[in-house]
C-alpha atoms as a PDB file:
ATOM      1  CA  UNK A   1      51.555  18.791  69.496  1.00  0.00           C
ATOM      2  CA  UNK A   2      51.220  19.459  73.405  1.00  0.00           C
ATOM      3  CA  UNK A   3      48.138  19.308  75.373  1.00  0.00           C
ATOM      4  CA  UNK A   4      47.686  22.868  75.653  1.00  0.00           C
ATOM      5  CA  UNK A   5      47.537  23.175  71.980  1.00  0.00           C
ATOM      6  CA  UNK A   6      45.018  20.520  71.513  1.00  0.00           C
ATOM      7  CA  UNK A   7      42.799  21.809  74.042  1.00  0.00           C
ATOM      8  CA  UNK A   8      43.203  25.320  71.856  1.00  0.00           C
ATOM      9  CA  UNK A   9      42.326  23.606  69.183  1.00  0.00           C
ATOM     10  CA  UNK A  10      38.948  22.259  70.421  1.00  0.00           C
ATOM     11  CA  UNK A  11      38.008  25.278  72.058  1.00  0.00           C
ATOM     12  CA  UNK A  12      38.792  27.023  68.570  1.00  0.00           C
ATOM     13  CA  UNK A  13      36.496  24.437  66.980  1.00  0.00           C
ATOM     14  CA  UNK A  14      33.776  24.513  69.674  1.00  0.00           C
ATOM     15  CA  UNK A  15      33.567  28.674  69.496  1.00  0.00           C
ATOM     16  CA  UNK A  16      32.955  28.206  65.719  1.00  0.00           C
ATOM     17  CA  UNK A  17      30.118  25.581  65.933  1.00  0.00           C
ATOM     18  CA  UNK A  18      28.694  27.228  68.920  1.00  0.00           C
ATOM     19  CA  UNK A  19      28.938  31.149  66.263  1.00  0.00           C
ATOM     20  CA  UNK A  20      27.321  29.140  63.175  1.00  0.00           C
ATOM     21  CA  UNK A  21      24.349  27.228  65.214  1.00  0.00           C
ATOM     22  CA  UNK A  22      23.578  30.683  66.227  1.00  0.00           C
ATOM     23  CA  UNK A  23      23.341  32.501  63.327  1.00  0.00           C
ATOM     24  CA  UNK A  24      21.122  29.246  61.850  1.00  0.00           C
ATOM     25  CA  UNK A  25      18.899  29.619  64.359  1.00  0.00           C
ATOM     26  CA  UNK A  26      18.679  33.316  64.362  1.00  0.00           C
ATOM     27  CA  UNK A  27      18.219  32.741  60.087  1.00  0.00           C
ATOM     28  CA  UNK A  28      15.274  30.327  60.983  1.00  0.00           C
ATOM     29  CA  UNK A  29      13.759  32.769  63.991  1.00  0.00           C
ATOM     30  CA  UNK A  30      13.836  35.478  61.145  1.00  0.00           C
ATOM     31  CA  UNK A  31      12.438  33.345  58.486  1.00  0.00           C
ATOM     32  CA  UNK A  32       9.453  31.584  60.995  1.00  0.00           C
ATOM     33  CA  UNK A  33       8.745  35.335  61.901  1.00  0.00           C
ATOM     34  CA  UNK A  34       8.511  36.466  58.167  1.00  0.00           C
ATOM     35  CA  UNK A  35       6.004  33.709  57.156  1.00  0.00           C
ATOM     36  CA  UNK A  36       3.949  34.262  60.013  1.00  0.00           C
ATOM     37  CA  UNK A  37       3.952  38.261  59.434  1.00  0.00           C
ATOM     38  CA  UNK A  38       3.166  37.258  55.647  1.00  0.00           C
ATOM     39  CA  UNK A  39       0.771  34.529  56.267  1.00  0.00           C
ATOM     40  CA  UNK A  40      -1.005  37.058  58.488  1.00  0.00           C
ATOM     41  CA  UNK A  41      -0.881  39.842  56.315  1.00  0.00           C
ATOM     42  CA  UNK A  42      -2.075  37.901  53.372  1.00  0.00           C
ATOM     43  CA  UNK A  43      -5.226  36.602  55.376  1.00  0.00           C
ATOM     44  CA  UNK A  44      -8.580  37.556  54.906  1.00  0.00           C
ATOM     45  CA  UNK A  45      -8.324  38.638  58.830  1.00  0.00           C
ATOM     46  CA  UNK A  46      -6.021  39.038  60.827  1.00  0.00           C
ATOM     47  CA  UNK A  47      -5.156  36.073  63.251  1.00  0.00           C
ATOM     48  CA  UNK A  48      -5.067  37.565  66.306  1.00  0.00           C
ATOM     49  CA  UNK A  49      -8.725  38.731  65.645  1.00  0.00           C
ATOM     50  CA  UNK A  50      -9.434  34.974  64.625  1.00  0.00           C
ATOM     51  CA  UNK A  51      -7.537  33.373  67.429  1.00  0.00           C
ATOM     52  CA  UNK A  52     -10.637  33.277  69.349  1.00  0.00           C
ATOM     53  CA  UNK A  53     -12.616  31.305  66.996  1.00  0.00           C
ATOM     54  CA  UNK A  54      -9.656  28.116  66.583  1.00  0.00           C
ATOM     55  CA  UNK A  55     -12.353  25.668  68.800  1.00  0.00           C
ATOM     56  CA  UNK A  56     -15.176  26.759  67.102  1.00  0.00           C
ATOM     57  CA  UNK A  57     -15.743  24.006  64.123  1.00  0.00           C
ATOM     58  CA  UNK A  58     -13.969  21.418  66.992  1.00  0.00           C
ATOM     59  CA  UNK A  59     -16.883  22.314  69.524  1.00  0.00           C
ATOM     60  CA  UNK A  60     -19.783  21.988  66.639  1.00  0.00           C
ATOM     61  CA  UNK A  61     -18.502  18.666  65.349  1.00  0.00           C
ATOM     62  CA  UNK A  62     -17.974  16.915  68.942  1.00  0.00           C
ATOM     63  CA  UNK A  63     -21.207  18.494  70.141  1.00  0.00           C
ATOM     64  CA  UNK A  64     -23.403  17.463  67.461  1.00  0.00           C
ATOM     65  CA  UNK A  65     -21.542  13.522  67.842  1.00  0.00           C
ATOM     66  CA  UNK A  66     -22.523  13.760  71.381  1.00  0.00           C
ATOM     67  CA  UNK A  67     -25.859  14.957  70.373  1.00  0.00           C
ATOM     68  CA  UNK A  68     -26.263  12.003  68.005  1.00  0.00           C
ATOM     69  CA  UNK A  69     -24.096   9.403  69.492  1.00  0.00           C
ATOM     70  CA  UNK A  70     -26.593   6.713  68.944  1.00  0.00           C
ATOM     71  CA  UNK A  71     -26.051   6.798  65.302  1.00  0.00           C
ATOM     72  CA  UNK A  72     -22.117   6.903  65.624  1.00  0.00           C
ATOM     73  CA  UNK A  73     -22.047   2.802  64.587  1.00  0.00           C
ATOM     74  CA  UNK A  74     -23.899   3.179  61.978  1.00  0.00           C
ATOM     75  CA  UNK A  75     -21.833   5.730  60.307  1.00  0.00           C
ATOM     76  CA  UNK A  76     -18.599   4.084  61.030  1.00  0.00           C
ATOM     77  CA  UNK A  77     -20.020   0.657  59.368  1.00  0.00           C
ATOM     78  CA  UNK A  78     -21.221   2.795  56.350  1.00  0.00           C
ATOM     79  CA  UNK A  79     -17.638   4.618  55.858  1.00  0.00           C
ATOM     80  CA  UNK A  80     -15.523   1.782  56.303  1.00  0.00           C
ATOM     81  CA  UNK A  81     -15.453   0.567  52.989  1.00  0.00           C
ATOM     82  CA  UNK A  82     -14.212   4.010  51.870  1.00  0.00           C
ATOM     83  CA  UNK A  83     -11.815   4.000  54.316  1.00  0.00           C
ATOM     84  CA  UNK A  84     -10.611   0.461  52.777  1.00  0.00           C
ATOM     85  CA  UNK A  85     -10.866   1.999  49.488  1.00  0.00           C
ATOM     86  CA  UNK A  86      -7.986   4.782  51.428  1.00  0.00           C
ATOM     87  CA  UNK A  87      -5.884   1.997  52.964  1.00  0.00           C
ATOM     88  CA  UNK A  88      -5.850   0.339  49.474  1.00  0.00           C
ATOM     89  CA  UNK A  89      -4.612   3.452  47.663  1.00  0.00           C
ATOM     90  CA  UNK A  90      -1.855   4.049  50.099  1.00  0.00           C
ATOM     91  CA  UNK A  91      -0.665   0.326  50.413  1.00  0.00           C
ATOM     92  CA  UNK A  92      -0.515  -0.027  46.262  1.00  0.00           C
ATOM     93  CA  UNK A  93       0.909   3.255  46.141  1.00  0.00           C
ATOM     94  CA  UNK A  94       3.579   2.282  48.795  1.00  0.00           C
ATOM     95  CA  UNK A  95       4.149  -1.312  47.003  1.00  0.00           C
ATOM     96  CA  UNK A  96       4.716   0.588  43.883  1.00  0.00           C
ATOM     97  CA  UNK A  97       7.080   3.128  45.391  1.00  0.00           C
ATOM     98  CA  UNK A  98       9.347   0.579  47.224  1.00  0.00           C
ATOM     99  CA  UNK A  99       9.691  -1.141  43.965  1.00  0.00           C
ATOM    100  CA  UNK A 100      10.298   1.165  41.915  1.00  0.00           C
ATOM    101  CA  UNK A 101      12.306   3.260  44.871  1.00  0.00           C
ATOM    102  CA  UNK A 102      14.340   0.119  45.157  1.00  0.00           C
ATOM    103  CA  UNK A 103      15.570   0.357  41.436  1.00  0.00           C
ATOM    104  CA  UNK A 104      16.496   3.527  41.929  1.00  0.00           C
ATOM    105  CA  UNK A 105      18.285   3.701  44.768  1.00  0.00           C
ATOM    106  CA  UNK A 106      20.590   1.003  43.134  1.00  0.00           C
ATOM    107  CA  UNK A 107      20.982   3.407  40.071  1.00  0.00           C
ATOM    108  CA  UNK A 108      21.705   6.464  42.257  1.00  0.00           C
ATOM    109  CA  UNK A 109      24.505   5.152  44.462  1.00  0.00           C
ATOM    110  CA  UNK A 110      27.944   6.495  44.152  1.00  0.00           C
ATOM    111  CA  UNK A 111      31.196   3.063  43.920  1.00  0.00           C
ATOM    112  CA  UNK A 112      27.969   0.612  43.240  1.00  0.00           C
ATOM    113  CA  UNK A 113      25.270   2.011  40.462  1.00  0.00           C
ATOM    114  CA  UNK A 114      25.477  -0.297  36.825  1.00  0.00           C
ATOM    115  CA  UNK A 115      25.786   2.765  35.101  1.00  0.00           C
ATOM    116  CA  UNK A 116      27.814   5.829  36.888  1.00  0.00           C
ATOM    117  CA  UNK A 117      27.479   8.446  34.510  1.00  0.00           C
ATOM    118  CA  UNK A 118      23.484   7.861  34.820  1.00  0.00           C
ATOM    119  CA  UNK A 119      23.851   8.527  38.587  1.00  0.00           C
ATOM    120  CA  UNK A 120      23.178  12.433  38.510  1.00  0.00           C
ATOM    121  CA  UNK A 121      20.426  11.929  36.218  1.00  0.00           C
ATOM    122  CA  UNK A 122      18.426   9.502  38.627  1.00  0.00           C
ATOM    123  CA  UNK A 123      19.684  11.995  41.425  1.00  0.00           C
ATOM    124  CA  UNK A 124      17.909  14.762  39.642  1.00  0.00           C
ATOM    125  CA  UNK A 125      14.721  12.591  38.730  1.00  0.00           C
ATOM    126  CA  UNK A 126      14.554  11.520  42.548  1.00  0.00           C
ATOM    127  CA  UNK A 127      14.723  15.039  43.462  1.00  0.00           C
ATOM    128  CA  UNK A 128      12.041  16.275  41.219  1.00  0.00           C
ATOM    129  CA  UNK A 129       9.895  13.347  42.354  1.00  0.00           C
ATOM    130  CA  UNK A 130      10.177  14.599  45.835  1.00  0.00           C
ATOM    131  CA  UNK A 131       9.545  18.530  44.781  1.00  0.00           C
ATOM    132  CA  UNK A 132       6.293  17.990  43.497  1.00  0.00           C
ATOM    133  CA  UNK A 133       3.743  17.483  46.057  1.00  0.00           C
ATOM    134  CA  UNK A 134       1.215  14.821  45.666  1.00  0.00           C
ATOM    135  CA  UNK A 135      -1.544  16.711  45.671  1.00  0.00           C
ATOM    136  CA  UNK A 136      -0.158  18.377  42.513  1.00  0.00           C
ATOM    137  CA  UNK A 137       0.340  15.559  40.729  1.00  0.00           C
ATOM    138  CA  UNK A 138      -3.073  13.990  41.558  1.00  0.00           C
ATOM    139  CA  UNK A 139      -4.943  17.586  40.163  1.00  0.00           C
ATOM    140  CA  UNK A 140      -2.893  16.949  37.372  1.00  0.00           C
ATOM    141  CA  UNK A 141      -4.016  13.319  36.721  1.00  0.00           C
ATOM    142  CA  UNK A 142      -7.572  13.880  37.672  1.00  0.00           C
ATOM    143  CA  UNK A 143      -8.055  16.521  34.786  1.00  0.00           C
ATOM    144  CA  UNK A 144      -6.646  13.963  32.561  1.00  0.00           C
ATOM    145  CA  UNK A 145      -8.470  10.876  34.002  1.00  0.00           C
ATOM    146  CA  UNK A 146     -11.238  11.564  35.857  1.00  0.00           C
ATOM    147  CA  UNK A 147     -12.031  11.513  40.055  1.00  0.00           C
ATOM    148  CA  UNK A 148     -10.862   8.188  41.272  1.00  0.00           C
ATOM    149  CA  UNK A 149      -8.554   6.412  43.341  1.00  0.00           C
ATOM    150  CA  UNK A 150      -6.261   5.890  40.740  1.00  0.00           C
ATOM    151  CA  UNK A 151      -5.266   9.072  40.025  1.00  0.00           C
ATOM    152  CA  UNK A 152      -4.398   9.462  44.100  1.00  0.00           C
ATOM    153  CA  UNK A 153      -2.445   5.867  43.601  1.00  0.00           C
ATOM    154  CA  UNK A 154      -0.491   6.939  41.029  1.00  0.00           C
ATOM    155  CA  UNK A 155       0.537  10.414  42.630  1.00  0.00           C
ATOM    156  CA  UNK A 156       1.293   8.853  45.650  1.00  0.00           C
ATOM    157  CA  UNK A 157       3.298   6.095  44.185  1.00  0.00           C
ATOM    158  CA  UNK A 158       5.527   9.241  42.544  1.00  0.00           C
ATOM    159  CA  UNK A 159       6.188  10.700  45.854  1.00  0.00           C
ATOM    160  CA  UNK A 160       6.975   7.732  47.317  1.00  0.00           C
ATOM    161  CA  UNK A 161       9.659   6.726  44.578  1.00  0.00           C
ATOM    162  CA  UNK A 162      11.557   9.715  45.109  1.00  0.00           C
ATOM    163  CA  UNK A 163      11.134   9.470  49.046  1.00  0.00           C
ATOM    164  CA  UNK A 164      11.965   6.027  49.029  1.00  0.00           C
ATOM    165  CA  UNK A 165      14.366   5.885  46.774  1.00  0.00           C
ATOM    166  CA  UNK A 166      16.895   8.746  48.579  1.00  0.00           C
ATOM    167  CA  UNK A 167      16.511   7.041  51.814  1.00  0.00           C
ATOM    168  CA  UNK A 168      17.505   3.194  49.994  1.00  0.00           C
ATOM    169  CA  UNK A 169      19.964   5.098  48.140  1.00  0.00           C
ATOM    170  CA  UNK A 170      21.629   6.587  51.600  1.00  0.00           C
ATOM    171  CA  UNK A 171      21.068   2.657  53.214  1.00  0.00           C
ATOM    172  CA  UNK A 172      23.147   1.399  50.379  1.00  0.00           C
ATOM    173  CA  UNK A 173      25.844   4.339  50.351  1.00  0.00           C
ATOM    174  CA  UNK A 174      26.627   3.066  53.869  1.00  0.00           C
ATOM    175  CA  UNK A 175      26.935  -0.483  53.588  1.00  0.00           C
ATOM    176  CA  UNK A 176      29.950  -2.933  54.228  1.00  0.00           C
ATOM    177  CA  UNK A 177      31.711  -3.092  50.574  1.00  0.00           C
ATOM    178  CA  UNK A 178      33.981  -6.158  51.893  1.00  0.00           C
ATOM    179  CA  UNK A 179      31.421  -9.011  50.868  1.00  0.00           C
ATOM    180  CA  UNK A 180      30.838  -7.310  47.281  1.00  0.00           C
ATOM    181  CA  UNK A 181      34.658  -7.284  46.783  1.00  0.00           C
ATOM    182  CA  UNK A 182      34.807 -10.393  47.695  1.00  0.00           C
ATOM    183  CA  UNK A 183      31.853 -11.599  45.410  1.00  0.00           C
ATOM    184  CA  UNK A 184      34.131  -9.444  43.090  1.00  0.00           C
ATOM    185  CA  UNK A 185      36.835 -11.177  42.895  1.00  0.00           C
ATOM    186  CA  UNK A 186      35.513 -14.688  42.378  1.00  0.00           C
ATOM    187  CA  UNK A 187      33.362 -13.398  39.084  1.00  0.00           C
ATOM    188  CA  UNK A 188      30.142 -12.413  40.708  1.00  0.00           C
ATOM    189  CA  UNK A 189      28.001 -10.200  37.904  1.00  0.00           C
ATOM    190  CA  UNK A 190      26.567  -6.836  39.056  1.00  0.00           C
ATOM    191  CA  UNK A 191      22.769  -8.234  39.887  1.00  0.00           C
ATOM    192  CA  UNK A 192      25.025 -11.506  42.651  1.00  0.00           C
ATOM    193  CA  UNK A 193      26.798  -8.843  44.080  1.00  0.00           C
ATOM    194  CA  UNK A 194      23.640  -6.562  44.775  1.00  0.00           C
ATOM    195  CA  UNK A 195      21.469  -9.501  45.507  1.00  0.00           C
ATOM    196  CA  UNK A 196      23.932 -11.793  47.532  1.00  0.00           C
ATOM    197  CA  UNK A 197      26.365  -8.669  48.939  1.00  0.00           C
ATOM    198  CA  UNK A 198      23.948  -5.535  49.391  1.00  0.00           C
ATOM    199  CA  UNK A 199      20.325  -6.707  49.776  1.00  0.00           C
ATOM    200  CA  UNK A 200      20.982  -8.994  53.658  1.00  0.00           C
ATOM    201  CA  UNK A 201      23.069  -6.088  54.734  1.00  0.00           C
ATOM    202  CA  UNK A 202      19.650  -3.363  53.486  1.00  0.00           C
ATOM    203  CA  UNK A 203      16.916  -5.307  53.845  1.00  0.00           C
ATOM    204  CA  UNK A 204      15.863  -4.605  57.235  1.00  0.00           C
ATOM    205  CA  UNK A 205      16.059  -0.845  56.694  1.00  0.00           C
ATOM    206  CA  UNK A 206      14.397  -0.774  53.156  1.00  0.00           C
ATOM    207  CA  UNK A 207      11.523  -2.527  54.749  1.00  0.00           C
ATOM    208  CA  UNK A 208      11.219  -0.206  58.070  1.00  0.00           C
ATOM    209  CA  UNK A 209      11.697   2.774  55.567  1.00  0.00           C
ATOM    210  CA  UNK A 210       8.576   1.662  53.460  1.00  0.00           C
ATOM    211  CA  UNK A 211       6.677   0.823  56.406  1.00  0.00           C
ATOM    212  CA  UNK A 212       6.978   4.466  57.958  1.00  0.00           C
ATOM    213  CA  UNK A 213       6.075   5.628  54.389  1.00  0.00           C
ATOM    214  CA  UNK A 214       3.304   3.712  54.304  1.00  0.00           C
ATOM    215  CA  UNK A 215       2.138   5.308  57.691  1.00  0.00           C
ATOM    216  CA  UNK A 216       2.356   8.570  55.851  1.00  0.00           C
ATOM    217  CA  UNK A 217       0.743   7.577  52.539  1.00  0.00           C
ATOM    218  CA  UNK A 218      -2.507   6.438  54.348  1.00  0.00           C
ATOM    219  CA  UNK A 219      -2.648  10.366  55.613  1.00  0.00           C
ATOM    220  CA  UNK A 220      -1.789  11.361  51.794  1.00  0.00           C
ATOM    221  CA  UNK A 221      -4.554   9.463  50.986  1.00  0.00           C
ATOM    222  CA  UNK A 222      -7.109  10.629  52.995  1.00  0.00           C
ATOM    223  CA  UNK A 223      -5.984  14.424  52.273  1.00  0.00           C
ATOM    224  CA  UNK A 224      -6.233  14.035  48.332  1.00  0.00           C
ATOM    225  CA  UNK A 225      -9.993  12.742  49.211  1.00  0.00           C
ATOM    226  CA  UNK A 226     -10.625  16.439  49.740  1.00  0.00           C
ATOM    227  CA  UNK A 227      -9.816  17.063  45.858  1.00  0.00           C
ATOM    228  CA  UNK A 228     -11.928  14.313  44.034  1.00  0.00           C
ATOM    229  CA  UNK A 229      -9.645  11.059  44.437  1.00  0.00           C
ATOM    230  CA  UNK A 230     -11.977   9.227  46.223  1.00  0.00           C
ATOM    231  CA  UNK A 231     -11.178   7.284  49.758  1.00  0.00           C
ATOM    232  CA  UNK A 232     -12.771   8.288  52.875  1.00  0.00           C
ATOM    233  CA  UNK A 233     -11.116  11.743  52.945  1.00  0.00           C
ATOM    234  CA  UNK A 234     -14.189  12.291  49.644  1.00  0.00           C
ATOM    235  CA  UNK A 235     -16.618  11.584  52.129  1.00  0.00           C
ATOM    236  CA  UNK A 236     -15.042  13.686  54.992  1.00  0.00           C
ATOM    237  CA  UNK A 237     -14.655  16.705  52.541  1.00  0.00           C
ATOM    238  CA  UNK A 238     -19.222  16.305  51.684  1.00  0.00           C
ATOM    239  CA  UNK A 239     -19.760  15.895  55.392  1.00  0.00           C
ATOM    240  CA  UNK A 240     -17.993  19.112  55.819  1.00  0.00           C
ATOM    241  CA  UNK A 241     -19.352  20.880  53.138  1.00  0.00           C
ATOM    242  CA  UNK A 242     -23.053  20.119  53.985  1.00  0.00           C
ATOM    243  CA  UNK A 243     -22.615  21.722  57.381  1.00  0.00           C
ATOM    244  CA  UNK A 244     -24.730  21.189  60.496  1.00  0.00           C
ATOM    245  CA  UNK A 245     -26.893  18.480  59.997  1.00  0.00           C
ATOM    246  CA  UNK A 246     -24.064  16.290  59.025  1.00  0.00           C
ATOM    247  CA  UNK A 247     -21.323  16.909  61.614  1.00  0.00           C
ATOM    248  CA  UNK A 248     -21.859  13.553  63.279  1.00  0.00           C
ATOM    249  CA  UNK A 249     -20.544  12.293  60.472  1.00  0.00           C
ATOM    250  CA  UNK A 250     -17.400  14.001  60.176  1.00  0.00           C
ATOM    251  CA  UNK A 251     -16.777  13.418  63.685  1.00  0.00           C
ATOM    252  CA  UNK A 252     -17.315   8.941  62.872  1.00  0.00           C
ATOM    253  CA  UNK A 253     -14.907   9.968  60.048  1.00  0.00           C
ATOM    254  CA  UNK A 254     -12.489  11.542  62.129  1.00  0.00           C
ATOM    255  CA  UNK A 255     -12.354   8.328  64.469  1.00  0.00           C
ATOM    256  CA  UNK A 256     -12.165   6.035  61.658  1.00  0.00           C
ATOM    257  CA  UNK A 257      -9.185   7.613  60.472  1.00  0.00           C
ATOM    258  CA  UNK A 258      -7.559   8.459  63.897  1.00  0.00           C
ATOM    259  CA  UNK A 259      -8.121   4.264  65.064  1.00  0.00           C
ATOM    260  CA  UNK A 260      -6.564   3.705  61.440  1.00  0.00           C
ATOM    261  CA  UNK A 261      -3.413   5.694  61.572  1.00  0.00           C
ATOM    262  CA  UNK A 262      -2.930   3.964  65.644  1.00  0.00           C
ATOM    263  CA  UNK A 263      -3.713   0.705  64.668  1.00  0.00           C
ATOM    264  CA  UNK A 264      -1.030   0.865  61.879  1.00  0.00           C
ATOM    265  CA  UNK A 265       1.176   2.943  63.316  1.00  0.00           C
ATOM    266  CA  UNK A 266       1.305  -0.158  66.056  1.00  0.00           C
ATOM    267  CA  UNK A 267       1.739  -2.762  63.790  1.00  0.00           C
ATOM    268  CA  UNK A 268       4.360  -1.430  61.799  1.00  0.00           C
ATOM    269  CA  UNK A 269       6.357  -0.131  65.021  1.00  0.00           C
ATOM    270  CA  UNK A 270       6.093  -3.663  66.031  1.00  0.00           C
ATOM    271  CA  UNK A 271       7.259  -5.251  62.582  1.00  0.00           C
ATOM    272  CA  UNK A 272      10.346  -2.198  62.753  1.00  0.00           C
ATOM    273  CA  UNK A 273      11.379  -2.867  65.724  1.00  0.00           C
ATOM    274  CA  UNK A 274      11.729  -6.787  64.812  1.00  0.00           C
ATOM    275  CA  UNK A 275      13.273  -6.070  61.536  1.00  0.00           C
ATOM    276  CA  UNK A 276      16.086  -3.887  63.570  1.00  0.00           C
ATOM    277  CA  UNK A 277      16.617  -6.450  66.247  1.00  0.00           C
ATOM    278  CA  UNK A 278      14.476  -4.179  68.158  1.00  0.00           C
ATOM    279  CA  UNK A 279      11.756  -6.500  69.123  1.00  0.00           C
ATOM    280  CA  UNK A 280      13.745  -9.276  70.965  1.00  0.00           C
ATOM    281  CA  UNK A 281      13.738  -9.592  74.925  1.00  0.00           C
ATOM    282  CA  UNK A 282      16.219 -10.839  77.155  1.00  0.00           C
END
């Protein structure tokens, strides 16, 4: 094969690519542009009548804090035990979900699961886990058991195990399989060659994976608040409700949550960036 040929050859192939990323981004102009004309069609208004009205409830809340500034401390010391009671749910949930996504991931991986015929099953299990939002799951479990924070902990522990457990599942997919033949071959059981020959090579990944999710399950958290599981985002959904009056305290609400989510989202970028080799200086 001469050079002309080659070059024919990836001009061929770069014509191709260059046709079918059109025609997916065309597909997901078309499909953006059909939500929004459905969204807007299906609203109680239209939004470009509404459009005008977006800073509204943003303008209230901040002008009433401003208004009442004086009492901001003492809301934020009387809603930060619920917002423990949040960063509680969402760290047991993600504990849960690591563990249990961990398992998993083991089962579901193609050349190193226990049990291969079992590996479409967990596939399918992991995929329905991920499906179902949490928000479903928690109405669901509150009907059964009652407002609580256990009910939010449980369906974000669900979520997470199918999150979790197709990102470990992809980590372990793509590791080196020299050191578990070699375990192999000197008699190493199925737990020492996962243990001794999988988990160094993962571990640094599973645990920046389930500290990003954790990041995320602290929002889940707060958002299933809004639907009777308790945590901070309970008492953000009565401030609301109750209207002027009570803005101020949505707005120490807001804060709480928004110095929460940085104040993680720094640590755990910190503790990621070590894990990955990321955090060293030369």
């Amino acid at each position: 094969m001469n050079a002309v040929s080659i070059q024919q050859d990836y001009l061929a192939v770069t014509r191709k690519r260059r046709v079918y990323g059109a025609i997916l981004l065309l597909l997901f102009v078309l499909v953006m542009v059909s939500g929004f004309n459905l969204a807007d069609q299906r609203n109680a208004g239209s939004f470009a009548n509404g459009i005008h009205q977006v800073f509204d409830f943003p303008a209230e809340v901040i002008g009433e804090a401003i208004e009442k500034a004086p009492e901001l401390p003492g809301h934020l010391v009387a809603f930060f035990p619920a917002l423990i009671e949040t960063v509680n749910i969402a760290a047991a949930a993600t504990l849960i979900g690591a563990i249990l996504g961990l398992g998993f991931a083991f089962m579901a991986t193609r050349g190193l699961a226990f049990y291969e015929p079992a590996i479409p099953v967990v596939r399918r299990l992991l995929d329905i886990l991920r499906a179902i939002p949490e928000i479903v799951i928690a109405l669901i479990l509150i009907f059964i058991m009652g407002g609580g924070p256990v009910p939010a902990m449980i369906a974000i522990a669900l979520h997470t195990i199918g999150a979790l457990g197709k990102l470990f599942s992809e980590v372990v997919e793509n590791v080196d399989r020299r050191p578990i033949e070699g375990l192999s071959s000197v008699g190493a059981s199925w737990t020492q060659r996962m243990w001794l020959g999988v988990l160094p090579q993962v571990m640094p990944n599973f645990l920046s994976y389930a500290l990003l999710r954790f990041e995320v399950n602290i929002r889940a958290s707060a958002i299933l608040g809004f639907v009777g599981a308790g945590g901070i985002g309970y008492e953000l959904r009565n401030s609301i409700t109750w209207g002027q009056g009570r803005f101020d305290e949505a707005a120490a609400i807001f804060l709480l949550l928004f110095l929460t989510i940085v104040v993680v989202d720094q640590i755990s970028s910190g503790a990621r960036n070590r894990l990955i080799g990321g955090g060293q200086h030369v």
